[in-house]
PDB file of N, CA and C in Angstrom:
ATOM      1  N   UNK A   1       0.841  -1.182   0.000  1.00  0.00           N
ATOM      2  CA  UNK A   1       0.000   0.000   0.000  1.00  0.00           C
ATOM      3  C   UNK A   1       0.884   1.243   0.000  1.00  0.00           C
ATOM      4  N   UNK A   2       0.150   1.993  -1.180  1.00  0.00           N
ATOM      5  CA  UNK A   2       1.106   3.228  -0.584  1.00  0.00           C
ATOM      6  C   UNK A   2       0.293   4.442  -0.444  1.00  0.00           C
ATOM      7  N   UNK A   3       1.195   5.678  -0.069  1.00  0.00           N
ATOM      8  CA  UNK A   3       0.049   6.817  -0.051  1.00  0.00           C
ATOM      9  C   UNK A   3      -0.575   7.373  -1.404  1.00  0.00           C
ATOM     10  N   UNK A   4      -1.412   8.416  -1.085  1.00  0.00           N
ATOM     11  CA  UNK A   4      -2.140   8.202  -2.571  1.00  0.00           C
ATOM     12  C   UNK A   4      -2.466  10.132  -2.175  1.00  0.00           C
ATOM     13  N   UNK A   5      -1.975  10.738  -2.860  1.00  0.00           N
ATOM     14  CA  UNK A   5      -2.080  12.311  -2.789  1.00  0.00           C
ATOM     15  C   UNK A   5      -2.627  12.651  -3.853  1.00  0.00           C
ATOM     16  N   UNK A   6      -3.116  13.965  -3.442  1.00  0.00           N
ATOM     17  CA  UNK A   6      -3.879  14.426  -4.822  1.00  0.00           C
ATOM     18  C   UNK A   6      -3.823  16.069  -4.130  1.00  0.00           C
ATOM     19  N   UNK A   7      -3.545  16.551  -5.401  1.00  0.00           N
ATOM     20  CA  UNK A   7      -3.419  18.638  -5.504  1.00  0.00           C
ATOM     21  C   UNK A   7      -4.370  18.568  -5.776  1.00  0.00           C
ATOM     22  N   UNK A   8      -5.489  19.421  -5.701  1.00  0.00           N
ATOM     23  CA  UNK A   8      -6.512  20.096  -6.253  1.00  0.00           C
ATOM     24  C   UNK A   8      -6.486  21.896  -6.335  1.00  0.00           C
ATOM     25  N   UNK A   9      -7.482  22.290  -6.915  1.00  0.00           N
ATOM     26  CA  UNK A   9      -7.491  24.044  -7.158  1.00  0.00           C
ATOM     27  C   UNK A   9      -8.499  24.328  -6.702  1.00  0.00           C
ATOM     28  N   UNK A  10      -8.217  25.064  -5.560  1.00  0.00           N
ATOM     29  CA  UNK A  10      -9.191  25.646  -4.581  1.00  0.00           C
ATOM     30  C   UNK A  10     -10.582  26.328  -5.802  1.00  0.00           C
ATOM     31  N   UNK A  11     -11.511  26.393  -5.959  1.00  0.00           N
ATOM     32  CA  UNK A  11     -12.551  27.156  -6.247  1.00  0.00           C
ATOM     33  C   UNK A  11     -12.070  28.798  -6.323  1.00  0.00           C
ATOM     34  N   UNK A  12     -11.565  29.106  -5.458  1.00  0.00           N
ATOM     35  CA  UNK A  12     -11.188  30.408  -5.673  1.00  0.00           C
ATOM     36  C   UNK A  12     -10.349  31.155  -7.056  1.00  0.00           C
ATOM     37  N   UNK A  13      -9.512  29.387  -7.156  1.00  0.00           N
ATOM     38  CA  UNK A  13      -8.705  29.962  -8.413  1.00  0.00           C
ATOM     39  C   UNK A  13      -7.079  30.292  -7.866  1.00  0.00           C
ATOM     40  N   UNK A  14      -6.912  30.589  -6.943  1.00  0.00           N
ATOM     41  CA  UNK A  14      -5.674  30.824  -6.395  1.00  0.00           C
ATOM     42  C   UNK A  14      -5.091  30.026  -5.611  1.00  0.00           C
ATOM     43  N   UNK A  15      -5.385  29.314  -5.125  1.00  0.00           N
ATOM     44  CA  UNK A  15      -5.000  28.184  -4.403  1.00  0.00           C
ATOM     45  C   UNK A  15      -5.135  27.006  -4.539  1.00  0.00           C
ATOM     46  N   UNK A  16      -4.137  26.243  -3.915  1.00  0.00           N
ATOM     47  CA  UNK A  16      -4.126  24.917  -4.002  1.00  0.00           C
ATOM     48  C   UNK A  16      -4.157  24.056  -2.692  1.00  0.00           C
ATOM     49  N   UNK A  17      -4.464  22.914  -2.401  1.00  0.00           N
ATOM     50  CA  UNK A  17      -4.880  22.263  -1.376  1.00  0.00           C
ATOM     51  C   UNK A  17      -3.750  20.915  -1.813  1.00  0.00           C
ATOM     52  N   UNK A  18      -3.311  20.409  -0.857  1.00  0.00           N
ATOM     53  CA  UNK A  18      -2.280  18.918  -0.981  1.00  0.00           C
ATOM     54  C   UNK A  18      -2.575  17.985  -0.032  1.00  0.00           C
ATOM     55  N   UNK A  19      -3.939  16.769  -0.546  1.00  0.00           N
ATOM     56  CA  UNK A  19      -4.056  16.043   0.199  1.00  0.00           C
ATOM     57  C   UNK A  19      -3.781  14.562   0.299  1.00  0.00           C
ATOM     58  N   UNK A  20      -2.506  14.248   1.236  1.00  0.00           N
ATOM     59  CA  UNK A  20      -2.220  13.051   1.289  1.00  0.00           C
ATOM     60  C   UNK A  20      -2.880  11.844   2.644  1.00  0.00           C
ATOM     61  N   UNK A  21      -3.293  10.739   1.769  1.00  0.00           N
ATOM     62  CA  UNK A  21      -4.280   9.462   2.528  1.00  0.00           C
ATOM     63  C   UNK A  21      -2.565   8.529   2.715  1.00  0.00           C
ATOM     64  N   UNK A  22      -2.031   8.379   3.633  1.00  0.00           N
ATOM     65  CA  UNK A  22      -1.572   7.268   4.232  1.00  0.00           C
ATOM     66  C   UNK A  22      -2.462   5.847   4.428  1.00  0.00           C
ATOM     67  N   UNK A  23      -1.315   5.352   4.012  1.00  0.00           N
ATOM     68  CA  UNK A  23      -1.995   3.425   4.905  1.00  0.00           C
ATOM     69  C   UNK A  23      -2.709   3.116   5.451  1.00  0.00           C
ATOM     70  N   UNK A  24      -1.764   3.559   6.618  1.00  0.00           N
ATOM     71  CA  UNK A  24      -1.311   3.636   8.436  1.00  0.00           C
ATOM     72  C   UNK A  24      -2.896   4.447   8.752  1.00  0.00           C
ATOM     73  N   UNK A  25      -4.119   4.793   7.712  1.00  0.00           N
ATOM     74  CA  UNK A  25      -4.873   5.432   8.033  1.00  0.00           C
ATOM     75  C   UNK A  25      -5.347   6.944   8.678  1.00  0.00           C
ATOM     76  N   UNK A  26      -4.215   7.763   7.763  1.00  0.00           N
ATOM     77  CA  UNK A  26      -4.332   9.114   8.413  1.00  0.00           C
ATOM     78  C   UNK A  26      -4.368   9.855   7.123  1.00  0.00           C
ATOM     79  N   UNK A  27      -4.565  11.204   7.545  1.00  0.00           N
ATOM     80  CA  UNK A  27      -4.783  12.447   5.894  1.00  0.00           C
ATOM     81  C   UNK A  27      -3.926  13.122   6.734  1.00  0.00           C
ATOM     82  N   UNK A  28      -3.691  13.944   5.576  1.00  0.00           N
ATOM     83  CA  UNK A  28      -3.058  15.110   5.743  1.00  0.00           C
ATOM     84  C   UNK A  28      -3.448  16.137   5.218  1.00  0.00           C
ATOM     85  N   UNK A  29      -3.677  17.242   5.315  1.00  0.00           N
ATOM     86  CA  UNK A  29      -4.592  18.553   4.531  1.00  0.00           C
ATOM     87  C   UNK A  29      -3.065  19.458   4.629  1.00  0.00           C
ATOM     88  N   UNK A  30      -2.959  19.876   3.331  1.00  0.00           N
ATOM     89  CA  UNK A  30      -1.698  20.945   2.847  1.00  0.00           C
ATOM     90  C   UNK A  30      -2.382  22.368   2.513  1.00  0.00           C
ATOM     91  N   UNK A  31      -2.367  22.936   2.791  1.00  0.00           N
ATOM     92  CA  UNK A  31      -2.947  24.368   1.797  1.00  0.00           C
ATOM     93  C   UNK A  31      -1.481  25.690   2.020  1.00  0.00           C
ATOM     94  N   UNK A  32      -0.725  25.353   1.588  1.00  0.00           N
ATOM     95  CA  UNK A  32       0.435  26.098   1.045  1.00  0.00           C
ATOM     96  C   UNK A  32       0.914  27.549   1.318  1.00  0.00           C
ATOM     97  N   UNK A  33      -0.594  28.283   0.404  1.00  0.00           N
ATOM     98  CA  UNK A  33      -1.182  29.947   0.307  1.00  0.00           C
ATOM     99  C   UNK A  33      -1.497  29.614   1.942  1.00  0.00           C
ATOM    100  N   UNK A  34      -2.302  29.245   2.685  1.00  0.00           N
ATOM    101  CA  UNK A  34      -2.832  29.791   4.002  1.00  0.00           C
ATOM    102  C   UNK A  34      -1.945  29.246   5.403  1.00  0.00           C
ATOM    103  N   UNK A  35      -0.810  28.859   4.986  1.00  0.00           N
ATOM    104  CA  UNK A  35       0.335  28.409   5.622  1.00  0.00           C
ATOM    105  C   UNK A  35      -0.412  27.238   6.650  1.00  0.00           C
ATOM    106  N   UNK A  36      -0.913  26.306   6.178  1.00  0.00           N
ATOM    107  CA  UNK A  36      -1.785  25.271   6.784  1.00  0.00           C
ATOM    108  C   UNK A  36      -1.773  23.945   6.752  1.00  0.00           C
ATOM    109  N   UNK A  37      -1.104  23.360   8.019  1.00  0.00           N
ATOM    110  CA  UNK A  37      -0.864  21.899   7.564  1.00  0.00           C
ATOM    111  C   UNK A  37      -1.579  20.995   8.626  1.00  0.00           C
ATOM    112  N   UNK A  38      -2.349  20.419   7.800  1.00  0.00           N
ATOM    113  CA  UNK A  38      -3.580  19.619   9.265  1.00  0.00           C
ATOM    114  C   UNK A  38      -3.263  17.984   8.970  1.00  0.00           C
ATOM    115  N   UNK A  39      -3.001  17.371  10.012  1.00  0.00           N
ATOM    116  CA  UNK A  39      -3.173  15.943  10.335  1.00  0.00           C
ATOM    117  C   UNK A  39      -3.933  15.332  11.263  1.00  0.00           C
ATOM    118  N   UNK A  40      -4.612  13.800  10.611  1.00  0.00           N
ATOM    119  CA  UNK A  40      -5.474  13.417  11.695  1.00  0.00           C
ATOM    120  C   UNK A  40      -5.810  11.708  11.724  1.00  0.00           C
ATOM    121  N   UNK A  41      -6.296  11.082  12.140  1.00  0.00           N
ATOM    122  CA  UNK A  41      -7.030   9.534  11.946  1.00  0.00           C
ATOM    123  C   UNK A  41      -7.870   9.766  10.939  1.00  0.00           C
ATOM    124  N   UNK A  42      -8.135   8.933   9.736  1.00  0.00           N
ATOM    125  CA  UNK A  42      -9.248   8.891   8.593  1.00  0.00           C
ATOM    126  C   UNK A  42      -9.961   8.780   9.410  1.00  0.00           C
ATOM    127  N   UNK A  43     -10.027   7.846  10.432  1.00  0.00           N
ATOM    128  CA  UNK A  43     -11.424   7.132  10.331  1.00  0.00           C
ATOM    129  C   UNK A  43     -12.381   8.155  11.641  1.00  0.00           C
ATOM    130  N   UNK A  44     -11.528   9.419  12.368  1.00  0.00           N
ATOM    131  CA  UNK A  44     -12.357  10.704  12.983  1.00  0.00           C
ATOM    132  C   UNK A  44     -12.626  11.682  11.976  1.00  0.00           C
ATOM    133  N   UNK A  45     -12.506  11.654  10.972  1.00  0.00           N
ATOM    134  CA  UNK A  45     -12.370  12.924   9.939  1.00  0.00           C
ATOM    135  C   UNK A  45     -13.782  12.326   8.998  1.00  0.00           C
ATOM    136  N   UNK A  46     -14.941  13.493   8.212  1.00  0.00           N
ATOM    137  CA  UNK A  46     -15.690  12.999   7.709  1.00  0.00           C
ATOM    138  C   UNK A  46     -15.377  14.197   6.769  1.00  0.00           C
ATOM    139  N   UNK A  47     -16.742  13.976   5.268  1.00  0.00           N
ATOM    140  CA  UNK A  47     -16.783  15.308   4.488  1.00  0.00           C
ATOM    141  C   UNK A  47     -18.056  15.325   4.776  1.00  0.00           C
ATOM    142  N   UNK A  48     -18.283  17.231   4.441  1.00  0.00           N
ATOM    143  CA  UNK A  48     -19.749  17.515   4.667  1.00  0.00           C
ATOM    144  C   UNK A  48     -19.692  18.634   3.395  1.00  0.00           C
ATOM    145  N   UNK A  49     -20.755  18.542   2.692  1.00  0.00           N
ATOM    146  CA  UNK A  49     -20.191  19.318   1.639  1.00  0.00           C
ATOM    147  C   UNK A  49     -21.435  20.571   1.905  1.00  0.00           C
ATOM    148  N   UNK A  50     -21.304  21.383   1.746  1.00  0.00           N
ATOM    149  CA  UNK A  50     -22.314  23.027   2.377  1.00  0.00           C
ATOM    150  C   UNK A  50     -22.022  23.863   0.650  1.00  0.00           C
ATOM    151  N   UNK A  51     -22.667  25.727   0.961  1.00  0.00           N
ATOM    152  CA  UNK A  51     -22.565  25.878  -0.104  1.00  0.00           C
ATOM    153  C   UNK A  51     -21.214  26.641  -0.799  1.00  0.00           C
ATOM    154  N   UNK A  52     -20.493  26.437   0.159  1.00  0.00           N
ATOM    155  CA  UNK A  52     -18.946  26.347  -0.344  1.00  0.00           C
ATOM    156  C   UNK A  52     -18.249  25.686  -1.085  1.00  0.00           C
ATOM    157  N   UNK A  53     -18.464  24.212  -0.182  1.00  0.00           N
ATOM    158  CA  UNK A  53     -17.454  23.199  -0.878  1.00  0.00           C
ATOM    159  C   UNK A  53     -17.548  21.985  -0.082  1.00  0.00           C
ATOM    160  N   UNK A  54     -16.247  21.905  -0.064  1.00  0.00           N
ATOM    161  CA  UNK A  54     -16.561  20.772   1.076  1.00  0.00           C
ATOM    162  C   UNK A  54     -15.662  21.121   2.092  1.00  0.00           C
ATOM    163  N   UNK A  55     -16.555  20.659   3.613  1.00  0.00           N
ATOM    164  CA  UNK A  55     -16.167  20.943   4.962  1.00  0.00           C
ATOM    165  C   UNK A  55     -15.587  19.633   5.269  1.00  0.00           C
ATOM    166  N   UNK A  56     -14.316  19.364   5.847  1.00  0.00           N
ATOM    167  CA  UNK A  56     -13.477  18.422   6.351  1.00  0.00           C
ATOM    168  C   UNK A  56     -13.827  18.648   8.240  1.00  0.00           C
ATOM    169  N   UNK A  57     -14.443  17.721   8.522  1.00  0.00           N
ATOM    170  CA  UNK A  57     -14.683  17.536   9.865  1.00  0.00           C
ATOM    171  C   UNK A  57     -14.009  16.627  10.730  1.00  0.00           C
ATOM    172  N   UNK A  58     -13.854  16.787  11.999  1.00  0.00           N
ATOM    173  CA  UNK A  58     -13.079  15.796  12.524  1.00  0.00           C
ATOM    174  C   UNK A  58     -14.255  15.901  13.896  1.00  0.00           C
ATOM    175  N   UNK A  59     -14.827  14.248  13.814  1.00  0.00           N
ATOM    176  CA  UNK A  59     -15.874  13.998  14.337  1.00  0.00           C
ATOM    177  C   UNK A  59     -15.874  13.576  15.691  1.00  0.00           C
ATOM    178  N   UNK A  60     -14.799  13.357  16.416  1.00  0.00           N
ATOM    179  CA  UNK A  60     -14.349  12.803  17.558  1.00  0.00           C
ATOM    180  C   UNK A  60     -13.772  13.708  18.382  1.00  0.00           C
ATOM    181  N   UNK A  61     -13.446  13.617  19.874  1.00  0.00           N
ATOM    182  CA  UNK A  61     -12.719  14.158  20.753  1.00  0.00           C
ATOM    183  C   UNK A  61     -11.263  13.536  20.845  1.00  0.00           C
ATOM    184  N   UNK A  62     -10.372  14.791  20.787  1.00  0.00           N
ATOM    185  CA  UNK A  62      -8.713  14.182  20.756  1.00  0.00           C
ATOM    186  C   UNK A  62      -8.564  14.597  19.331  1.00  0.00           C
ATOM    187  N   UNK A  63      -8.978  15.432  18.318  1.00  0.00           N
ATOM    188  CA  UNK A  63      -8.426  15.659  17.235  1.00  0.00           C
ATOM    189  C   UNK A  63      -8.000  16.918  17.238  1.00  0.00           C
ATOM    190  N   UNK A  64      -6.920  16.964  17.807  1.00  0.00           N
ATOM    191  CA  UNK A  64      -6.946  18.115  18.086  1.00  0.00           C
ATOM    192  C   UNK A  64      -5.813  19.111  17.110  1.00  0.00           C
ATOM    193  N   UNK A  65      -5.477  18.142  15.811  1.00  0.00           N
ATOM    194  CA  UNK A  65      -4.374  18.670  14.850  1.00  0.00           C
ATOM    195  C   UNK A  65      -5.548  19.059  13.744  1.00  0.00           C
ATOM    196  N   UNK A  66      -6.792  18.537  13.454  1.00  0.00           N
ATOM    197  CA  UNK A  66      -7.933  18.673  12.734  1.00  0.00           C
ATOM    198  C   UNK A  66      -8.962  19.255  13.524  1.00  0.00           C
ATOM    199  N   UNK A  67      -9.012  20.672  12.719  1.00  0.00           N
ATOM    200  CA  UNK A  67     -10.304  21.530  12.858  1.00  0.00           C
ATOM    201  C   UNK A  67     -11.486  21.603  11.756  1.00  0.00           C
ATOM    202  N   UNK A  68     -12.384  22.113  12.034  1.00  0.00           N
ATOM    203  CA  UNK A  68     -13.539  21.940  10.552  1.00  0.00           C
ATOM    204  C   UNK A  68     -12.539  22.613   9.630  1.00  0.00           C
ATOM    205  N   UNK A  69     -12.570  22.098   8.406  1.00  0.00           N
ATOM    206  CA  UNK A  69     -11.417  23.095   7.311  1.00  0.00           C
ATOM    207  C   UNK A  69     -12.302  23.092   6.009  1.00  0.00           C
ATOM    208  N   UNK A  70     -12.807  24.364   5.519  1.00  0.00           N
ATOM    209  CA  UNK A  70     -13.430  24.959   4.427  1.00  0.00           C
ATOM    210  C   UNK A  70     -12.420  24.753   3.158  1.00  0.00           C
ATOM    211  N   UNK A  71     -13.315  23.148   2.459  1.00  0.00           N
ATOM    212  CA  UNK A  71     -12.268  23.333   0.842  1.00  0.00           C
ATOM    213  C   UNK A  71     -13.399  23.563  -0.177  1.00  0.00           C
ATOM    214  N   UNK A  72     -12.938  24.574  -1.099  1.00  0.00           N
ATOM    215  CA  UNK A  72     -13.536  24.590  -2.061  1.00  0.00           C
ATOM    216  C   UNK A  72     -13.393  24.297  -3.353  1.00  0.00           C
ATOM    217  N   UNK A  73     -13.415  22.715  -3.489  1.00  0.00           N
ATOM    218  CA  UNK A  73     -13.332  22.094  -4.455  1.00  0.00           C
ATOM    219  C   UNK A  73     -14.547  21.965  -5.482  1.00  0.00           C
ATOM    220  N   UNK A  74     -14.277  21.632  -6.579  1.00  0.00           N
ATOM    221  CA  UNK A  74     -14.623  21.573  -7.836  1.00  0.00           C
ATOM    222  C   UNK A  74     -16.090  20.200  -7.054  1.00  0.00           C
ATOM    223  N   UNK A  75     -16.969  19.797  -8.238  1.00  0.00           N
ATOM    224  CA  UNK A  75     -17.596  18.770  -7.677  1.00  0.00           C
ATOM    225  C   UNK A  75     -16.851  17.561  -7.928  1.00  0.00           C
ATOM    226  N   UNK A  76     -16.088  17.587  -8.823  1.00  0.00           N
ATOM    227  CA  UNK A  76     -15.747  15.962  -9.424  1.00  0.00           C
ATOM    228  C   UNK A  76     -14.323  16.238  -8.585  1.00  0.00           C
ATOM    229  N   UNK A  77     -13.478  17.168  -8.385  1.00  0.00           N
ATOM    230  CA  UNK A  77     -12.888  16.836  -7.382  1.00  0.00           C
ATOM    231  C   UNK A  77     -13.090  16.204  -6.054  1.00  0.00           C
ATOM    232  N   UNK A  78     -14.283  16.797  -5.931  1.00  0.00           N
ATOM    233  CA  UNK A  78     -15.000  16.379  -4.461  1.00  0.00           C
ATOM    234  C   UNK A  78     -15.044  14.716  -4.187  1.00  0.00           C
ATOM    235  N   UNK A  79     -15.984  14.754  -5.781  1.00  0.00           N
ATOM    236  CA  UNK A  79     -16.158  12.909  -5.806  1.00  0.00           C
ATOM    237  C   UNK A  79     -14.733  11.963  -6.316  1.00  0.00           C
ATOM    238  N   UNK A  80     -13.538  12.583  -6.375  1.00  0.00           N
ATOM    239  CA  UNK A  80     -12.480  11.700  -6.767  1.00  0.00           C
ATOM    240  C   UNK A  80     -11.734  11.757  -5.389  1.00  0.00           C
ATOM    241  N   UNK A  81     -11.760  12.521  -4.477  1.00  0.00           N
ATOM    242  CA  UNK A  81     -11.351  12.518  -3.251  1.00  0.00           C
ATOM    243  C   UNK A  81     -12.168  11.430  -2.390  1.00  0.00           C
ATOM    244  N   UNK A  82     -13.640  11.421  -2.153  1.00  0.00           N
ATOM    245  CA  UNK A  82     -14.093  10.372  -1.669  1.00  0.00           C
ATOM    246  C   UNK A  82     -13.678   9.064  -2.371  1.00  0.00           C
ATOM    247  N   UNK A  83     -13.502   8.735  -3.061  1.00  0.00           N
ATOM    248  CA  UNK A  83     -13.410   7.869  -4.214  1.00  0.00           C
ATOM    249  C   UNK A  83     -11.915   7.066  -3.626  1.00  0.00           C
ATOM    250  N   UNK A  84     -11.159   8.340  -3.321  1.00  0.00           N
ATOM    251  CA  UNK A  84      -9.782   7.754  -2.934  1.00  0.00           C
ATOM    252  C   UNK A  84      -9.898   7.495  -1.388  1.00  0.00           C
ATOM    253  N   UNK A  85     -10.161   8.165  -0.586  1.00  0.00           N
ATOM    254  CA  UNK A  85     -10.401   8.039   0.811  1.00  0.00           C
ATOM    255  C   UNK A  85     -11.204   6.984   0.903  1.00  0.00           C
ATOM    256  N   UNK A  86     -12.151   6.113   0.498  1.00  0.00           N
ATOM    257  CA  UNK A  86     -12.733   5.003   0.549  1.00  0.00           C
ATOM    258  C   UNK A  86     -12.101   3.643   0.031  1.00  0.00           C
ATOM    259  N   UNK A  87     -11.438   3.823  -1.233  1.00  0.00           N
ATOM    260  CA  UNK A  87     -10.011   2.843  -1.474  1.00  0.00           C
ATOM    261  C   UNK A  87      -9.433   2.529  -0.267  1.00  0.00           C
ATOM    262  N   UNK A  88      -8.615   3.780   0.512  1.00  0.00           N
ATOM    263  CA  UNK A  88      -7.866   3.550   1.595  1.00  0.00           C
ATOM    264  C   UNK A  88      -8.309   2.907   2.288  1.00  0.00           C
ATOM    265  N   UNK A  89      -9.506   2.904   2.864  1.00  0.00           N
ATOM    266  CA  UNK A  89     -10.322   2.607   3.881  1.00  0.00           C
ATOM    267  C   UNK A  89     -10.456   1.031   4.117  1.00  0.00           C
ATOM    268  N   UNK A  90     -10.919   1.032   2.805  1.00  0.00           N
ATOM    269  CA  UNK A  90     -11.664  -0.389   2.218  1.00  0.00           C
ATOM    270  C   UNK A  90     -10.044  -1.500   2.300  1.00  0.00           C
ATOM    271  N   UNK A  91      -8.609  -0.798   1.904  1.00  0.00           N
ATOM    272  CA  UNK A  91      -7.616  -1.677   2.100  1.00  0.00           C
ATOM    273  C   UNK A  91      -6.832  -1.691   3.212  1.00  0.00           C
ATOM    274  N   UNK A  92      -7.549  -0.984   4.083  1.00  0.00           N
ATOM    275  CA  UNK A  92      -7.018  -0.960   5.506  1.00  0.00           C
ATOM    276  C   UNK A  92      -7.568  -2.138   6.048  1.00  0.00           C
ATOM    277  N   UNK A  93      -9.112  -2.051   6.029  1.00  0.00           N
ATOM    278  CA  UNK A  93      -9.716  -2.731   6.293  1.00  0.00           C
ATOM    279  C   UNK A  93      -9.338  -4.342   5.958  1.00  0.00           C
ATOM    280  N   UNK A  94      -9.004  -4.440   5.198  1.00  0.00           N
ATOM    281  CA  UNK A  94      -8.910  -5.814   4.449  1.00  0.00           C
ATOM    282  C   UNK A  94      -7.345  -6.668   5.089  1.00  0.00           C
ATOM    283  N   UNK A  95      -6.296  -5.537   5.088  1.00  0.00           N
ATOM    284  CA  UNK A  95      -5.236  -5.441   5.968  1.00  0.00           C
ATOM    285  C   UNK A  95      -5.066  -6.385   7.280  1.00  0.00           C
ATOM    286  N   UNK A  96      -6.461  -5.210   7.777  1.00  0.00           N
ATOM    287  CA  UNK A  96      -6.503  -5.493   9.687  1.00  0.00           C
ATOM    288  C   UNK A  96      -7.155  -6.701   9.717  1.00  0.00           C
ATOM    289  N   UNK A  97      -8.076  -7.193   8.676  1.00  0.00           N
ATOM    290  CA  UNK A  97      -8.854  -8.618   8.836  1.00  0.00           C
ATOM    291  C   UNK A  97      -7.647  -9.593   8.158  1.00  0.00           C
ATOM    292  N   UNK A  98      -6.925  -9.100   7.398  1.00  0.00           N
ATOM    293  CA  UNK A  98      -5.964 -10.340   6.964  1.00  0.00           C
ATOM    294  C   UNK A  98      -4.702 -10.769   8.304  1.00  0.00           C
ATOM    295  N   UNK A  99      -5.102  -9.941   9.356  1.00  0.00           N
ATOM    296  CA  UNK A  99      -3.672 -10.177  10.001  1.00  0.00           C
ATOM    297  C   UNK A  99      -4.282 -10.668  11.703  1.00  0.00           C
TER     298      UNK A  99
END
């Protein structure tokens, strides 16, 4: 398994977002322009998408490197990010039951 990152272009047009899915089951949120580097557990972190974009939530107590974080991604960005964050998930999963 390896990590699986993906740049996207903020909605705004000026920015960029760098988000890397680890194994080991963690993200990482990059945003470069807003000098912002967030880490956390996948499996406390959800998306909520509002009329921005999408809101990165961290749903648990103890996350305390992940705050709600406003991305404003494209839609099909939106859905290729879930797309990848559920891969991860799904081979973590498969991982922890193989061992």
């Amino acid at each position: 398994m390896l990590d699986e990152k993906r740049i996207y272009t903020l909605r705004n047009g000026d920015s960029q977002v760098i988000i890397t899915i680890h194994p080991c089951n963690t993200i990482e949120v990059d945003i470069p322009e807003q000098h912002r580097h967030l880490v956390g557990e996948l499996e406390k972190v959800h998306f909520k998408l509002n009329d921005l974009g999408v809101l990165l939530v961290c749903n648990e107590k103890g996350c305390s490197q992940i705050e709600d974080v406003s991305l404003q991604l494209s839609r099909r960005d939106t859905f290729d990010l879930y797309a990848v964050v559920s891969e991860v998930i799904e081979e973590y999963e498969r991982l922890m039951s193989d061992l």
